[in-house]
Protein backbone atom coordinates (compact mmCIF):
# COMPACT_ATOMS: atom_id res chain seq x y z
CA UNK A 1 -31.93 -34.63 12.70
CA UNK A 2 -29.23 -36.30 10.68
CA UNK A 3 -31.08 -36.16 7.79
CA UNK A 4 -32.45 -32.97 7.53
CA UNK A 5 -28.39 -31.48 8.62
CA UNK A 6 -27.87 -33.83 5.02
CA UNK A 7 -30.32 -31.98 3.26
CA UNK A 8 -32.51 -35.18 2.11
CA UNK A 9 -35.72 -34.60 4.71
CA UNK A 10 -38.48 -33.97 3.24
CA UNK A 11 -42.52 -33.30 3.51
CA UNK A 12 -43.05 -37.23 2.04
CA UNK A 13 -40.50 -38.50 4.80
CA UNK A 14 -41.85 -36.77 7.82
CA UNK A 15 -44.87 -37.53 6.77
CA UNK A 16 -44.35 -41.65 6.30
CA UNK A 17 -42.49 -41.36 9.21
CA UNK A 18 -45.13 -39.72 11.30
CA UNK A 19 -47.76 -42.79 9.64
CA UNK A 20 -45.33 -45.90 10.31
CA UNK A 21 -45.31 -44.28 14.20
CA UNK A 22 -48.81 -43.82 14.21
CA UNK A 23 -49.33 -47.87 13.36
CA UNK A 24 -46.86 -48.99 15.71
CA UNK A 25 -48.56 -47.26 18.70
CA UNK A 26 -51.82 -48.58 17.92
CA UNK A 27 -50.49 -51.53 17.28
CA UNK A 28 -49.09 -51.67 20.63
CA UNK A 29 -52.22 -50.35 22.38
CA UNK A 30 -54.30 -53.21 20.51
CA UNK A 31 -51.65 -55.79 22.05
CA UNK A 32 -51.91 -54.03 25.78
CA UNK A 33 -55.56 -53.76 24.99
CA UNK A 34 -56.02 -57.52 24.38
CA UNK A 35 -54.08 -58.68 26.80
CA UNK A 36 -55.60 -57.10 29.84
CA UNK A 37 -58.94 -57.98 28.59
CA UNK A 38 -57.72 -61.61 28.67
CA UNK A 39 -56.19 -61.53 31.87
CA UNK A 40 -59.75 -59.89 33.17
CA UNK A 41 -61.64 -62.38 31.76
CA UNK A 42 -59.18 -65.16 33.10
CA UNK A 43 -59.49 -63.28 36.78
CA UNK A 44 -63.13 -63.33 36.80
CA UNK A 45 -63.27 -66.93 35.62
CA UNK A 46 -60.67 -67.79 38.43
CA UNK A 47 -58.01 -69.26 36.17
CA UNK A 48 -54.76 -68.42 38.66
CA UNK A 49 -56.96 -68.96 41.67
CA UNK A 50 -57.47 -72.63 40.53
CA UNK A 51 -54.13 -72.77 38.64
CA UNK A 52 -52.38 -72.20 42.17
CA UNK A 53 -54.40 -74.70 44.02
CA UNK A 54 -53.82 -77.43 41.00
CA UNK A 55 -50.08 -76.43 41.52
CA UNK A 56 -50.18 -76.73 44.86
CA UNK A 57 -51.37 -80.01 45.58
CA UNK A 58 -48.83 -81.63 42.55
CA UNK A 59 -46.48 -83.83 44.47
CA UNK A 60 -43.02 -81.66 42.61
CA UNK A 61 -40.95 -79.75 44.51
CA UNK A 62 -41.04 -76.02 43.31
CA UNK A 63 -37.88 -76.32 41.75
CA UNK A 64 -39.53 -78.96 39.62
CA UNK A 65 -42.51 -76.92 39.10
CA UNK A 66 -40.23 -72.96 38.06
CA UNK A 67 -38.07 -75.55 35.30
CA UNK A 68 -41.68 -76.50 34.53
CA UNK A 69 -42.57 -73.05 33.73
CA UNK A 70 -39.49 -71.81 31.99
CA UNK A 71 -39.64 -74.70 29.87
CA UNK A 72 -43.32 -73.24 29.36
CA UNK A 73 -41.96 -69.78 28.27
CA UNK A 74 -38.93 -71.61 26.12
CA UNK A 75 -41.99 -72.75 24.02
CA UNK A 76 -44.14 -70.14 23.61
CA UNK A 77 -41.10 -67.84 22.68
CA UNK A 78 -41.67 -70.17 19.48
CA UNK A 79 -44.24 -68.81 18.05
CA UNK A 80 -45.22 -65.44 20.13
CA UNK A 81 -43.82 -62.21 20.51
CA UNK A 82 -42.02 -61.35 24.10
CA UNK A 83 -43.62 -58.43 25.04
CA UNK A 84 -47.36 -59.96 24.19
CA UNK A 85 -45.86 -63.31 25.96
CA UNK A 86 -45.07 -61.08 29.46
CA UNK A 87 -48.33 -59.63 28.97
CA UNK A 88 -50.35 -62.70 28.59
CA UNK A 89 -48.54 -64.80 31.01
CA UNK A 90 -47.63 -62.77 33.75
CA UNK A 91 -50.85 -62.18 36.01
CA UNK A 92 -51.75 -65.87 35.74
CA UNK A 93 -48.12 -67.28 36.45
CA UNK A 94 -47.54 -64.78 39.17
CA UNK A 95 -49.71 -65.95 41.64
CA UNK A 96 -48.62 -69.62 41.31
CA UNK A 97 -44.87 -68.64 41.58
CA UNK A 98 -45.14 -66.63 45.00
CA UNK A 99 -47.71 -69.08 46.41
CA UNK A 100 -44.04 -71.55 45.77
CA UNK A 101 -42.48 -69.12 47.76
CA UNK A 102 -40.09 -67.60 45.26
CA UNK A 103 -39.04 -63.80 44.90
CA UNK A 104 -41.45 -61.86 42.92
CA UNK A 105 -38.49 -59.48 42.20
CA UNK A 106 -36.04 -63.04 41.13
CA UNK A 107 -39.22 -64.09 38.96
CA UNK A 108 -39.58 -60.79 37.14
CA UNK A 109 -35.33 -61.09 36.12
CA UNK A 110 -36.30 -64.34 35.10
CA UNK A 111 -39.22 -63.97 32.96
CA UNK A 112 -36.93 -60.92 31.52
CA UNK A 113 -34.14 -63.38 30.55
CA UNK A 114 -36.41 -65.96 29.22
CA UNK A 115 -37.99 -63.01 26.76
CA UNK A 116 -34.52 -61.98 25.99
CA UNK A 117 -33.35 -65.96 25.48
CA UNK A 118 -36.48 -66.57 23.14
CA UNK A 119 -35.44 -63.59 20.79
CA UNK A 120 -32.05 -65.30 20.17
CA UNK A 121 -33.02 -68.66 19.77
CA UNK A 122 -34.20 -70.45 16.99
CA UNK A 123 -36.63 -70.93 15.41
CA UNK A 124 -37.86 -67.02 14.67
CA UNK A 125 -34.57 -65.50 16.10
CA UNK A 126 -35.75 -62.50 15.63
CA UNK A 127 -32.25 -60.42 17.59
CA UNK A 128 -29.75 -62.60 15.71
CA UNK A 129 -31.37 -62.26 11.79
CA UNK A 130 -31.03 -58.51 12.60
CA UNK A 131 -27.33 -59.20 14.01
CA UNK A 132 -26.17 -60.55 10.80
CA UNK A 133 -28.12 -58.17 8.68
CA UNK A 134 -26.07 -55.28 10.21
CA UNK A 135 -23.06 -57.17 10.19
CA UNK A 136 -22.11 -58.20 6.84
CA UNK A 137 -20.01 -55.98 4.81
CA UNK A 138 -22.03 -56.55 1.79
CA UNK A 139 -25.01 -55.04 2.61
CA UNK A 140 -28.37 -56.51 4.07
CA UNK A 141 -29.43 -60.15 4.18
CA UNK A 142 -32.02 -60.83 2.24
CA UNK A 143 -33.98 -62.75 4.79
CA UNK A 144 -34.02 -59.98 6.98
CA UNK A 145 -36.36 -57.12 7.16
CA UNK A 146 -35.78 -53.67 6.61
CA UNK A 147 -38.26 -52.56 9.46
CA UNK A 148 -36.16 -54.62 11.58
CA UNK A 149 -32.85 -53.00 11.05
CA UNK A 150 -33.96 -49.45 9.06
CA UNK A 151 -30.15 -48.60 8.77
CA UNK A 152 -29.61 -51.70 6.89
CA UNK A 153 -31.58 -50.81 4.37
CA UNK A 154 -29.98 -47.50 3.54
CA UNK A 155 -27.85 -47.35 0.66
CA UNK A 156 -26.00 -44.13 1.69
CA UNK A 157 -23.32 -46.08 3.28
CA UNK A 158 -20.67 -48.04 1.25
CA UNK A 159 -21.55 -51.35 3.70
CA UNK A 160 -25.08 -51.46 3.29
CA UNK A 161 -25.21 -50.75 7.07
C-alpha cells in the first residue's frame, strides 16, 4: 500500500510479488505435507507406542528424561528449521511426555521456547543475523539475506534499513 501511495508499484512488482508468495505456500504445504506423512508412517509402524514403553521402563526420573529431550530439541535446532522440527517431533514426543505425567499445555510452552531458543543460538542463528542486518546504520550485512529482512535491502532509506 506504501508503495503504490509512493508511486513505484508496478505490473513487474505485483506480479514477483504474487510468484515469491505462491513458492512460499507450497513450500510450506510440501513441509506440512511431509511431515504428516512421516508421522503416519511412524504411527502405523508404532514408533511412540514403543518409544513410550522404552521410556518407561529407563530407570531416570522424568525430570531426567524432559532435560533429555530438550537437550534433544537444542540439537536438532542445529541443523533444522523450527516449524518442520515441531512438526516432525511433536506426535512422537507427545505421547512419551504425558505418559511422564507432565502438562501437555507446559510441554507445548516448552517446545515453543526451545523453537524460539534454537533461532537465536548459534550455529545458524537465523533471528539474530537478521537483528544485526536491520540494525546497523550502514546498511545490510552482507552475510545476511535479503529475503530474510526485505526492508534491509531497500535502498530508499538513508540507513539501508
Amino acid at each position: 500500500m506504501l508503495t503504490a501511495l509512493d508511486g513505484r508499484l508496478s505490473f513487474k512488482m505485483l506480479n514477483d510479488s504474487a510468484e515469491a508468495t505462491a513458492r512460499n505456500t507450497t513450500l510450506i504445504g510440501l513441509i506440512l505435507f511431509g511431515a504428516y506423512l512421516l508421522n503416519y508412517v511412524f504411527t502405523a509402524l508404532g514408533v511412540p507406542h514403543t518409544l513410550n514403553q522404552l521410556v518407561s521402563q529407563l530407570p531416570l526420573p522424568p525430570l531426567a528424561i524432559m532435560l533429555l529431550i530438550i537437550g534433544f530439541y537444542l540439537a536438532l535446532g542445529t541443523f533444522m528449521e523450527g516449524f518442520s522440527m515441531m512438526i516432525t517431533t511433536v506426535p512422537v514426543i507427545f505421547p512419551v511426555v504425558t505418559a511422564l505425567g507432565y502438562d501437555p499445555i507446559w510441554f507445548g510452552v516448552i517446545v515453543v521456547m526451545l523453537v524460539e531458543i534454537v533461532l537465536i543460538s548459534p550455529p545458524t542463528a537465523r533471528c539474530s543475523t537478521c537483528c544485526r542486518a536491520c540494525a546497523r546504520t550502514a546498511g545490510p550485512s552482507p552475510t545476511s539475506s535479503p529475503a530474510c529482512c526485505p526492508s534491509c535491502s531497500s535502498t530508499s532509506s538513508p540507513s539501508g534499513c
